[in-house]
N, C-alpha and C. Protein backbone atom coordinates (compact mmCIF):
# COMPACT_ATOMS: atom_id res chain seq x y z
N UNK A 1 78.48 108.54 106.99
CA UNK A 1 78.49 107.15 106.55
C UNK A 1 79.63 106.89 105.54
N UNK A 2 79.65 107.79 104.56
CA UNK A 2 80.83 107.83 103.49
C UNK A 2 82.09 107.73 104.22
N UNK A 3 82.34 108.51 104.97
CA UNK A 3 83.84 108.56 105.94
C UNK A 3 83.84 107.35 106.56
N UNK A 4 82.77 106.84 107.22
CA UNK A 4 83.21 105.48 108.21
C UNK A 4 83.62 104.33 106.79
N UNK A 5 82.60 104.39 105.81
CA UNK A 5 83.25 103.78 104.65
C UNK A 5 84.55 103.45 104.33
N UNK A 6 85.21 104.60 104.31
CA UNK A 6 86.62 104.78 104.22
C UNK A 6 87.58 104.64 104.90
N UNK A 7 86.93 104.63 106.20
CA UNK A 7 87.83 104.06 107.42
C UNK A 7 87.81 102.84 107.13
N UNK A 8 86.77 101.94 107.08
CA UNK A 8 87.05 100.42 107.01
C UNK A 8 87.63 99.81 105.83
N UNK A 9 87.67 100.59 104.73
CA UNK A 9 88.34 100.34 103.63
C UNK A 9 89.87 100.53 104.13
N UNK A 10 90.37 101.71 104.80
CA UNK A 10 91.67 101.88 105.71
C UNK A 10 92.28 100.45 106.35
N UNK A 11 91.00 100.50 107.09
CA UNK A 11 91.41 99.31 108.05
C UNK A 11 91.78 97.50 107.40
N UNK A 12 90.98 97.49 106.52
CA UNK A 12 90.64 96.21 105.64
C UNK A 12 92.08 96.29 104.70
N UNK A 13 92.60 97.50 104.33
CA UNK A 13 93.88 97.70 103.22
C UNK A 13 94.96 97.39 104.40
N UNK A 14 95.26 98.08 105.64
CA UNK A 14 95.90 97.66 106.53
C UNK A 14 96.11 95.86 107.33
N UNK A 15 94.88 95.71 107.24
CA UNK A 15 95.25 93.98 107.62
C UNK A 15 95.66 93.28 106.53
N UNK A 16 95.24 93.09 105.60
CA UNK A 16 96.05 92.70 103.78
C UNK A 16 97.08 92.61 103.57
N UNK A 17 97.41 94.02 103.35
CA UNK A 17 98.93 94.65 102.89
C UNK A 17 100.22 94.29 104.51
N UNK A 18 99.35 93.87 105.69
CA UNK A 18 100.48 94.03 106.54
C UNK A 18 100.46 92.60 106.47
N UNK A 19 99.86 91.52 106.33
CA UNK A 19 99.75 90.22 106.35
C UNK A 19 100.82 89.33 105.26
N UNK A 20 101.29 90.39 104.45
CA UNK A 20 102.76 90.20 103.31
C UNK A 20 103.82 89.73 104.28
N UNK A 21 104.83 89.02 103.25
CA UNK A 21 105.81 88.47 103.90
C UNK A 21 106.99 88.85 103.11
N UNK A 22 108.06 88.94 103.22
CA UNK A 22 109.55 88.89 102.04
C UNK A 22 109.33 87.58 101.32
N UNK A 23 108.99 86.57 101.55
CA UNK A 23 108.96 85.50 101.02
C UNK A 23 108.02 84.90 99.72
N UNK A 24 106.96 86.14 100.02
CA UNK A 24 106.10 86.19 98.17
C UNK A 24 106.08 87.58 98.26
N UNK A 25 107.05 88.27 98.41
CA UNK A 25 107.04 89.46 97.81
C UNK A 25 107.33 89.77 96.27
N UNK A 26 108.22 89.07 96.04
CA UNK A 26 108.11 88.41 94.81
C UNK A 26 107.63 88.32 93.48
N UNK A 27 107.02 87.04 94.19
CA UNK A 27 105.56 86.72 93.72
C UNK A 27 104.35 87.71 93.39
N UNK A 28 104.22 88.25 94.34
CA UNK A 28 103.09 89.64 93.79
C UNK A 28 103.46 90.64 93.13
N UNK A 29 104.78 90.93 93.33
CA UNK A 29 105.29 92.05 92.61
C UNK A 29 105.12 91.63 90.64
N UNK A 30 105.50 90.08 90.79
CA UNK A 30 105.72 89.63 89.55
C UNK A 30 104.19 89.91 88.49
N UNK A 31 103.36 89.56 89.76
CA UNK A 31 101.80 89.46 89.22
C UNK A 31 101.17 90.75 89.02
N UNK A 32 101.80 91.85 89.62
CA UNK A 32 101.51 93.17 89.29
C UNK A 32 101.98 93.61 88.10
N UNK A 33 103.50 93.04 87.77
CA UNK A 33 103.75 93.80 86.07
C UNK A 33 103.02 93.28 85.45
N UNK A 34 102.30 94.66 84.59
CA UNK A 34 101.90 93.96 83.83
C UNK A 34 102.45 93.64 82.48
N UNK A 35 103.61 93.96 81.97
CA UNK A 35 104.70 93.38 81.26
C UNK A 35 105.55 92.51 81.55
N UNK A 36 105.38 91.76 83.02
CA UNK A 36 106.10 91.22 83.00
C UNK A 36 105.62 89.51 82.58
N UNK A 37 106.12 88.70 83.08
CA UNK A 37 106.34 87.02 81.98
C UNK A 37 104.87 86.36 82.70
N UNK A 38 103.92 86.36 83.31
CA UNK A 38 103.40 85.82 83.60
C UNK A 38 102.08 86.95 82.80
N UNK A 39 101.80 87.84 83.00
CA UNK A 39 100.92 88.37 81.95
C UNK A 39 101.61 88.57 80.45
N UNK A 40 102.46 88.58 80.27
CA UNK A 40 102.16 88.05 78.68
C UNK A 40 102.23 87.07 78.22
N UNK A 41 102.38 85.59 79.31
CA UNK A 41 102.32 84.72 78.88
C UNK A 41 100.66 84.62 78.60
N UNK A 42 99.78 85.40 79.42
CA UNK A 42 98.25 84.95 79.32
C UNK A 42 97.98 86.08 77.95
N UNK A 43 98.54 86.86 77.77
CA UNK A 43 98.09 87.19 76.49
C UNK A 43 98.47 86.69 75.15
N UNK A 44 99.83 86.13 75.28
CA UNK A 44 99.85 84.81 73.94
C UNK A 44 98.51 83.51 73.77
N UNK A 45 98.23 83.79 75.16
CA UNK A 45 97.73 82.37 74.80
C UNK A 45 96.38 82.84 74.66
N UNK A 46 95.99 84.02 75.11
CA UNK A 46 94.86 84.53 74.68
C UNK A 46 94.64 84.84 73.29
N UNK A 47 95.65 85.39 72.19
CA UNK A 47 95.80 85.43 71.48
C UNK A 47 95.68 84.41 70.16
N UNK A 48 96.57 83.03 70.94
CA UNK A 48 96.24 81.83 70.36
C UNK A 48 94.91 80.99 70.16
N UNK A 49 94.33 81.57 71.60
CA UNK A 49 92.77 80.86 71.73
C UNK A 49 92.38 81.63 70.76
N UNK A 50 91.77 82.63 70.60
CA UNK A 50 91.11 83.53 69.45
C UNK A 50 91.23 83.62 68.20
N UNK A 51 92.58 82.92 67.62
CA UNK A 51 92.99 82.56 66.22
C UNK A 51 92.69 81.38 66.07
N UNK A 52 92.72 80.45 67.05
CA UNK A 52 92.60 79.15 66.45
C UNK A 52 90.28 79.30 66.48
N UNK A 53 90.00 79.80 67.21
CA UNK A 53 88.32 79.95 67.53
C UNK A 53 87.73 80.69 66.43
N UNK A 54 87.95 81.79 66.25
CA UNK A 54 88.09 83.35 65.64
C UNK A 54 88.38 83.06 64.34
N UNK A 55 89.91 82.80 64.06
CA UNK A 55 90.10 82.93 62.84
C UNK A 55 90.95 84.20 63.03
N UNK A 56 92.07 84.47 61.98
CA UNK A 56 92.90 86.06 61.94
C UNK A 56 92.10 86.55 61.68
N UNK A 57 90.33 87.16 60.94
CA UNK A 57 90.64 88.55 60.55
C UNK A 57 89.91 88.52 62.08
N UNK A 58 88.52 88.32 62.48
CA UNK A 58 87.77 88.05 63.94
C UNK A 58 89.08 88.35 65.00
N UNK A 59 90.79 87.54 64.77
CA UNK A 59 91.43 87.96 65.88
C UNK A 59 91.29 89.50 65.88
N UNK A 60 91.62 89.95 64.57
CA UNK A 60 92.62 90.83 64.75
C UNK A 60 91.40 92.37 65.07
N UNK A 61 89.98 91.57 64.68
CA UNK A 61 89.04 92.75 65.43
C UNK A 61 88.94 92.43 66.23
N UNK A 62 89.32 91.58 67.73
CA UNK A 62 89.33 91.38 68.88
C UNK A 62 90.82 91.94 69.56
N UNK A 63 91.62 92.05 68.81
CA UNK A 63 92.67 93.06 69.02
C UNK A 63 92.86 94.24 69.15
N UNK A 64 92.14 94.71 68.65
CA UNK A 64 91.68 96.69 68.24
C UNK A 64 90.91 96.45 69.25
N UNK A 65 89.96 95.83 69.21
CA UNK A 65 89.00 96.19 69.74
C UNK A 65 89.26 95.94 71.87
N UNK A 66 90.33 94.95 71.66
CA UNK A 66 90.89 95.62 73.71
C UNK A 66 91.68 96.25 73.59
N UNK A 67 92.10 97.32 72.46
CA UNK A 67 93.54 97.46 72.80
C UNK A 67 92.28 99.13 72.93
N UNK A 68 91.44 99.25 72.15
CA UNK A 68 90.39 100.65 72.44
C UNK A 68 90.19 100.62 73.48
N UNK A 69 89.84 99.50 74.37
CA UNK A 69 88.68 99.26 75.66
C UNK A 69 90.03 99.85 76.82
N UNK A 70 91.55 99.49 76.38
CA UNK A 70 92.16 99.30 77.36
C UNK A 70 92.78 100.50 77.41
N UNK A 71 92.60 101.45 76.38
CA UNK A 71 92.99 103.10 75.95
C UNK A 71 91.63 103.78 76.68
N UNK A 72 90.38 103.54 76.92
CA UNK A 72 89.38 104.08 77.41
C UNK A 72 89.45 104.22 78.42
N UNK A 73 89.86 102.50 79.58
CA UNK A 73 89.76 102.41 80.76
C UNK A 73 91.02 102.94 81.26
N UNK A 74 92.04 103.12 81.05
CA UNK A 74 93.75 103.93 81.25
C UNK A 74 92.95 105.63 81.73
N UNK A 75 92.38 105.78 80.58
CA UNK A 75 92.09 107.56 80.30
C UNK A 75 90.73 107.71 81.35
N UNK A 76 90.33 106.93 81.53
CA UNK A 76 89.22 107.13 82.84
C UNK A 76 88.93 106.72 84.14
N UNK A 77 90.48 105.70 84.42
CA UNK A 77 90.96 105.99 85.29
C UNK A 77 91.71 106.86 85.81
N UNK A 78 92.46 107.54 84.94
CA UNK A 78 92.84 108.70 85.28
C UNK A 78 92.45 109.74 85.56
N UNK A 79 91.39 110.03 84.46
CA UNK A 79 90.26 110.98 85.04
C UNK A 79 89.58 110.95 86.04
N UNK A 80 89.69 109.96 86.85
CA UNK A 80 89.00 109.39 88.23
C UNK A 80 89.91 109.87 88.49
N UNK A 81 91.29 109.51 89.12
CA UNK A 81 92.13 109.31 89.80
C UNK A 81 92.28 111.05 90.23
N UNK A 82 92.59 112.05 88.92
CA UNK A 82 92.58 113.32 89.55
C UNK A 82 91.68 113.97 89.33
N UNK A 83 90.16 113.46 89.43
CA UNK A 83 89.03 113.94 89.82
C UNK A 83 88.78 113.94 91.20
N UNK A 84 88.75 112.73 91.98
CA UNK A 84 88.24 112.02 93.19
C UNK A 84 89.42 112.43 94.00
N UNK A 85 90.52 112.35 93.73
CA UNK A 85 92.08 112.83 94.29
C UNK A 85 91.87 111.77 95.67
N UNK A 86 91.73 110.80 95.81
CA UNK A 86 92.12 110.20 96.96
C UNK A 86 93.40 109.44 96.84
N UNK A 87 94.01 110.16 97.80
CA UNK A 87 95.43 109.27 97.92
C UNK A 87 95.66 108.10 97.93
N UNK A 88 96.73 107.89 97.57
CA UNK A 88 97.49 106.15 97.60
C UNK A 88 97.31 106.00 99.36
N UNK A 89 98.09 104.48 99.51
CA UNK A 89 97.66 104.37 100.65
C UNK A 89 99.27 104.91 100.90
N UNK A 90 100.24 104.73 100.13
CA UNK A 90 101.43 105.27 100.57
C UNK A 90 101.81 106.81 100.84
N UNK A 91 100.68 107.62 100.35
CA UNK A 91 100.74 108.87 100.79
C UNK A 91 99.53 109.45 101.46
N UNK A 92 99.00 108.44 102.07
CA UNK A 92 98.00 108.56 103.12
C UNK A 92 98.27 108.78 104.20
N UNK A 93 98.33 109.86 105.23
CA UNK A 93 99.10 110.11 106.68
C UNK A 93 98.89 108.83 107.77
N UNK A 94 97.03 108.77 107.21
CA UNK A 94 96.92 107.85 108.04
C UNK A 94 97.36 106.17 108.43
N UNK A 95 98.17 106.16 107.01
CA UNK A 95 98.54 104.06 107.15
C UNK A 95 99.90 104.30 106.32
N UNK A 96 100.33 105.91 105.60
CA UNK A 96 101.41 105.76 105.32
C UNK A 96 102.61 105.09 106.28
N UNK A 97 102.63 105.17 107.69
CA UNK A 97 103.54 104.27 108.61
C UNK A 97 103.48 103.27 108.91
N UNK A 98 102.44 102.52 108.80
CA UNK A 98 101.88 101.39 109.14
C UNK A 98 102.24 100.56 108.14
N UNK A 99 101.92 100.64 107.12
CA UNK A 99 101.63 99.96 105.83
C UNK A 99 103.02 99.08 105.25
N UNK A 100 103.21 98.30 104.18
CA UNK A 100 104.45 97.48 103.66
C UNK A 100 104.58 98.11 102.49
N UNK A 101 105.57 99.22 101.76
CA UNK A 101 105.27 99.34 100.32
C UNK A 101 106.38 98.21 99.94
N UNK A 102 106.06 97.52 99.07
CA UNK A 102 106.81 96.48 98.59
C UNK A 102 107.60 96.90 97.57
N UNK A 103 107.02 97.83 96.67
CA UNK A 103 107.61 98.56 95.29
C UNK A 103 108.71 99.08 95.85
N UNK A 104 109.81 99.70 95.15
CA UNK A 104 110.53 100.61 95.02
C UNK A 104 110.11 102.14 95.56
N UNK A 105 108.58 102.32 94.52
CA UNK A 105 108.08 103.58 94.67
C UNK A 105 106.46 103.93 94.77
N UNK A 106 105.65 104.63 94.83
CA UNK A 106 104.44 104.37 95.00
C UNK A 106 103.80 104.95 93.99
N UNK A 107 104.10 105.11 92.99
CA UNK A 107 103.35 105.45 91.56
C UNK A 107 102.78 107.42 91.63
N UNK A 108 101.94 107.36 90.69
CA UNK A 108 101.55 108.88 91.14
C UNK A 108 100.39 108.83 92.48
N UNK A 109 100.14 110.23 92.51
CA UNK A 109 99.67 110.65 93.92
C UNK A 109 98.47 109.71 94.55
N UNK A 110 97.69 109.47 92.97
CA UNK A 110 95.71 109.50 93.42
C UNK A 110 95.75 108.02 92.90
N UNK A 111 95.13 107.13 93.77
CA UNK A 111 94.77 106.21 93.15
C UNK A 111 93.48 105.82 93.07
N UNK A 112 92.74 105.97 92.96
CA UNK A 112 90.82 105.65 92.86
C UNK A 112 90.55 106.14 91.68
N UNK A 113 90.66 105.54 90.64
CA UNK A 113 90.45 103.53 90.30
C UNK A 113 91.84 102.78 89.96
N UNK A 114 91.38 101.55 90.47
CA UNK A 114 92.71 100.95 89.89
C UNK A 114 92.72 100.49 88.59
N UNK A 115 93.54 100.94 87.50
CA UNK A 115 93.61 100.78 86.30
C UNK A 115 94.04 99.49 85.83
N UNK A 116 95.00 99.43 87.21
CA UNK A 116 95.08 97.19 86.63
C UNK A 116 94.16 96.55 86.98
N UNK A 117 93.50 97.18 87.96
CA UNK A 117 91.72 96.15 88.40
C UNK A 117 91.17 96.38 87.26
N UNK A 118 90.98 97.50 86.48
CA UNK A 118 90.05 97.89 85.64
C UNK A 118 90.53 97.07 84.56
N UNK A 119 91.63 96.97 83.84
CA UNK A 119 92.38 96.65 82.51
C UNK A 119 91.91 94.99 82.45
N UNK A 120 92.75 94.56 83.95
CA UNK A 120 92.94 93.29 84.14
C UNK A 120 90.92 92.27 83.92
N UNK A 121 90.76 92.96 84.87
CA UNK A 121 88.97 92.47 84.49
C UNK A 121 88.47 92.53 83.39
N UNK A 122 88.51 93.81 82.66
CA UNK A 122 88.32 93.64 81.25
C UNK A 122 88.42 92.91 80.67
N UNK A 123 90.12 92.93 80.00
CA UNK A 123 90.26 91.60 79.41
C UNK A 123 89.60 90.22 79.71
N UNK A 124 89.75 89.86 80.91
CA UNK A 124 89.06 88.70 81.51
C UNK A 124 87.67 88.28 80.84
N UNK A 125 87.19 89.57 81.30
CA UNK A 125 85.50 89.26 80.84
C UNK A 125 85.07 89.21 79.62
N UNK A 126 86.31 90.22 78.64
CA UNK A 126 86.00 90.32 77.25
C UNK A 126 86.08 89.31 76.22
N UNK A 127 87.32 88.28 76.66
CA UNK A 127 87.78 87.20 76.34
C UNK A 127 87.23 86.11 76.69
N UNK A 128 86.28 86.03 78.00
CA UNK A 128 85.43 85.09 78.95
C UNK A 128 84.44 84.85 77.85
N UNK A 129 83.49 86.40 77.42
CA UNK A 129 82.47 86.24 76.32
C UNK A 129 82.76 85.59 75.37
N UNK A 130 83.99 86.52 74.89
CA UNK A 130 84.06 85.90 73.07
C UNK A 130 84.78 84.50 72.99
N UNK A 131 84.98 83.75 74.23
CA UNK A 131 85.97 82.46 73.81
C UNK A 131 85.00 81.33 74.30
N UNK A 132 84.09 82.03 74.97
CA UNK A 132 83.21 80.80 76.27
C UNK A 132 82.43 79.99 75.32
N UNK A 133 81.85 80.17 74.30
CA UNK A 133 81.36 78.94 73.23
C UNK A 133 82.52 77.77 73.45
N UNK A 134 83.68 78.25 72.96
CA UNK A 134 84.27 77.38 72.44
C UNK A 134 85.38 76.34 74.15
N UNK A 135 85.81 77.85 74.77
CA UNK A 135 86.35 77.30 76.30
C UNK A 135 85.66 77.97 77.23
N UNK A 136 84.49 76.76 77.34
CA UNK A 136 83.73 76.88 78.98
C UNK A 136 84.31 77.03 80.05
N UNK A 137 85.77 76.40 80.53
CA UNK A 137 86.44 76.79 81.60
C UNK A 137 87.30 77.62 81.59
N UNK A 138 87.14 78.80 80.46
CA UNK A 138 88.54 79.49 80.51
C UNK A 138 88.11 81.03 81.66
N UNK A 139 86.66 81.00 81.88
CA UNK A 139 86.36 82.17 82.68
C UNK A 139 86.55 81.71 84.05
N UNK A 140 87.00 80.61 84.66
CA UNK A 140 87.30 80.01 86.18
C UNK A 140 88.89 80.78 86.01
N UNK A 141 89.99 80.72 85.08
CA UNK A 141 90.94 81.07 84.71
C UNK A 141 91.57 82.24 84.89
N UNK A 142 90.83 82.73 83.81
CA UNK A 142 90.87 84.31 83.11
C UNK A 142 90.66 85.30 84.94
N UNK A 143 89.57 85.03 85.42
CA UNK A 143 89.42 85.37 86.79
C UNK A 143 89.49 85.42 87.68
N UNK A 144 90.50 84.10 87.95
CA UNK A 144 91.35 84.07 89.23
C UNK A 144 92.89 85.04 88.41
N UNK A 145 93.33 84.87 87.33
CA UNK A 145 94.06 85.67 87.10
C UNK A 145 93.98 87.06 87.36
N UNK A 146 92.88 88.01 87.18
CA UNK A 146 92.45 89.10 87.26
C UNK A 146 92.49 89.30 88.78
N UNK A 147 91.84 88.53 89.57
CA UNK A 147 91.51 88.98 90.67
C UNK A 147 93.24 88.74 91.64
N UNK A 148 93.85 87.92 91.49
CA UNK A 148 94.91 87.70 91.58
C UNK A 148 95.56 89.31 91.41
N UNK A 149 96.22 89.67 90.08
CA UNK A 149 96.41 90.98 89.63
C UNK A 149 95.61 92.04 90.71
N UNK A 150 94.73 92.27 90.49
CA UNK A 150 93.95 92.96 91.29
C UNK A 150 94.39 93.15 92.84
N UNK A 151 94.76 91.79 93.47
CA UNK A 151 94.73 91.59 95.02
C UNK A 151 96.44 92.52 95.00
N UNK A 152 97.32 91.91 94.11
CA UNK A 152 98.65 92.55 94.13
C UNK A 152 99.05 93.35 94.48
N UNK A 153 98.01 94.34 93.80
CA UNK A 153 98.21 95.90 94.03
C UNK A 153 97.67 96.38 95.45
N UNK A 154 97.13 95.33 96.41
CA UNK A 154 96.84 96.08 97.75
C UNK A 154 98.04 95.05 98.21
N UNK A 155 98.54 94.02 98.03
CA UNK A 155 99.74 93.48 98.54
C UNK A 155 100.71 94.68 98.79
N UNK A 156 101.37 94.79 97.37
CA UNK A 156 102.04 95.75 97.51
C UNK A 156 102.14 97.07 97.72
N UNK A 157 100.82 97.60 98.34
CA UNK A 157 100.82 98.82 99.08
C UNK A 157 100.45 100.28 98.20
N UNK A 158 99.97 99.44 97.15
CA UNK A 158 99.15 101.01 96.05
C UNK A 158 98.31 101.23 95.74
N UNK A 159 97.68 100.34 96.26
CA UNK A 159 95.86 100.66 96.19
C UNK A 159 95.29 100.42 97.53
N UNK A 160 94.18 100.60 97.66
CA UNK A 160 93.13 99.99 98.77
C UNK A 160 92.26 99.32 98.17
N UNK A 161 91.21 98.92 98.95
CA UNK A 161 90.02 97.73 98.30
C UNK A 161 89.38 98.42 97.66
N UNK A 162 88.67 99.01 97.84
CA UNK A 162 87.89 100.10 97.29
C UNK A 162 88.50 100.86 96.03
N UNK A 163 89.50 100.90 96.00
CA UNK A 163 90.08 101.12 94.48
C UNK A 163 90.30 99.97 93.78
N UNK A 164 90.40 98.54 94.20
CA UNK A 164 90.15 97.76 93.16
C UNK A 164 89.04 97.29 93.03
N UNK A 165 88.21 96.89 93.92
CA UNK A 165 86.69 96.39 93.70
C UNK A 165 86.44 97.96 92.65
N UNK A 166 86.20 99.40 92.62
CA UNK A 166 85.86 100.17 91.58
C UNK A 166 85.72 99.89 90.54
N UNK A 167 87.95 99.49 90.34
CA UNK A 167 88.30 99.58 89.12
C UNK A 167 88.04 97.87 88.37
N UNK A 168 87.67 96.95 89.17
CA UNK A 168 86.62 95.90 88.78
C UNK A 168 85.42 96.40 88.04
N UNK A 169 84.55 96.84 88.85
CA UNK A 169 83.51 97.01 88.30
C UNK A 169 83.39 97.66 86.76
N UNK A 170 84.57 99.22 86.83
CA UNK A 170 84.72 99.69 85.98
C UNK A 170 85.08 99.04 84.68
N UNK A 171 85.59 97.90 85.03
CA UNK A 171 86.62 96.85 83.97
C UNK A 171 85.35 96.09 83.09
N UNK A 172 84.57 95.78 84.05
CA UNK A 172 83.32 94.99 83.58
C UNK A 172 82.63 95.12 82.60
N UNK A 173 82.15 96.43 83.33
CA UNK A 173 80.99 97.40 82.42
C UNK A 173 81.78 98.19 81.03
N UNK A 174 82.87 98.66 81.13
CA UNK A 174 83.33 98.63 79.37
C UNK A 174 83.49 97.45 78.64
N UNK A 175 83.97 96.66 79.82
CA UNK A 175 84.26 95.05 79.02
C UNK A 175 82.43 94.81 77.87
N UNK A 176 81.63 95.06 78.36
CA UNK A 176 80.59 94.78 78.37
C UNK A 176 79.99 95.72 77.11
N UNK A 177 80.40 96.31 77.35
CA UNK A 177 80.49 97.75 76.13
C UNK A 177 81.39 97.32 74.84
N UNK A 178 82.28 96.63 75.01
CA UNK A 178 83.19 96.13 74.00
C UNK A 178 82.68 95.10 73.09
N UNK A 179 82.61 94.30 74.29
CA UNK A 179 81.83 93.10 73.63
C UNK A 179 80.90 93.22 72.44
N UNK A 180 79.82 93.78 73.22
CA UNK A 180 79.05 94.51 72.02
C UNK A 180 79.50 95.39 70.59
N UNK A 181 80.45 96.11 70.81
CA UNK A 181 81.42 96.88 70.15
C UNK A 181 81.66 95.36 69.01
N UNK A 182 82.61 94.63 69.60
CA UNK A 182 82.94 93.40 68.48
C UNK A 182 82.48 92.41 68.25
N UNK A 183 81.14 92.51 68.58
CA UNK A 183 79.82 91.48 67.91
C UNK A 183 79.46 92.17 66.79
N UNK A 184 78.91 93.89 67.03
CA UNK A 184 79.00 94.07 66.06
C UNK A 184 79.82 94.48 64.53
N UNK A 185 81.21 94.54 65.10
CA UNK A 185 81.94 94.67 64.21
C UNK A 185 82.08 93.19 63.56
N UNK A 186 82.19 92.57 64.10
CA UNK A 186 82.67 91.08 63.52
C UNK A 186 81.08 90.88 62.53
N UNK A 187 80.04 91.34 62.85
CA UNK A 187 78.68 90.95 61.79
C UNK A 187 78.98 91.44 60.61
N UNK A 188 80.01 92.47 60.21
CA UNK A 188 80.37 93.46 59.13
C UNK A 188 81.66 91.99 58.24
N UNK A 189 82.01 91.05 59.10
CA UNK A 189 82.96 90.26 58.58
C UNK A 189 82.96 88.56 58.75
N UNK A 190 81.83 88.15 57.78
CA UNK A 190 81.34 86.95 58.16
C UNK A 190 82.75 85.97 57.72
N UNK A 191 82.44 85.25 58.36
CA UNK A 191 83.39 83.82 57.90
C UNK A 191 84.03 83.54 56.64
């Protein structure tokens, strides 16, 4: 059952990734850096929401406090990645020919979890919590951004589904862990 699993995860990464065009190649590539101008434009402004809501010192424990979540989920995706050792799809025999790598290159060997599914959701959700009092619509946002990010990385040919739906989930559940983390730190620093 596990193997047919993985076949259709094969198959499902193969119709996706071949359904790319030169014409938003682009475009996804852009949405995959994650240094590049369209994610740090969402972290200024994430930044801004939380100072003007928050207040500096509340930002600046909402700062530590993803920049821990996003040092946790890095280091355990990795530990996934060469635990589980399942290949990229670019060094997969089976769709390595088939497939579009859009990148230059295909990163290291193992990809299961995806660390930008994981990172990217995080933030999302962590920021979804601590801002949603104040911006009810910023989690319609925050989550098409993420999932966006997320989809990229099977655009461009370095993940499969199954490594980002994971590294979703994975993103969640520390997100969720954090949260808590800077509720209670922020009780240590009232207004």
């Amino acid at each position: 059952m596990f193997d047919q699993l993985l076949q259709y995860d094969k198959e499902l990464f193969l119709f996706l990734n071949t359904m790319g065009s030169d014409t938003w190649d682009g475009f996804w590539l852009l949405m995959s850096n994650k240094v590049g101008v369209v994610n740090i434009a969402v972290y200024i402004l994430l930044l801004v929401l939380s100072y003007l809501y928050l207040g500096l010192k509340k930002t600046l424990i909402a700062v530590v406090t993803v920049a821990l979540m996003i040092t946790v989920t890095d280091q355990l995706a990795n530990l996934f990645k060469y635990g589980v050792a399942r290949l990229r799809p670019c060094y997969d025999p089976e769709v390595s020919e088939l497939m579009r790598l859009v990148k230059s290159n295909c990163g290291g060997k193992f990809g299961y979890f995806s660390a930008h599914a994981a990172n990217h959701f995080a933030v999302a959700f962590f920021f979804t919590s601590v801002l949603r009092a104040k911006y009810r619509y910023l989690v319609f946002f925050l989550m098409s951004w993420a999932s966006i990010v997320a989809y990229s990385r099977i655009y461009i040919g370095v993940h499969f589904p199954l490594d980002i739906l994971s590294g979703a989930v994975f993103g969640l559940v520390l997100s969720g862990l954090s949260v808590k983390l800077f509720t209670f730190a922020i009780a240590k620093f009232p207004k």
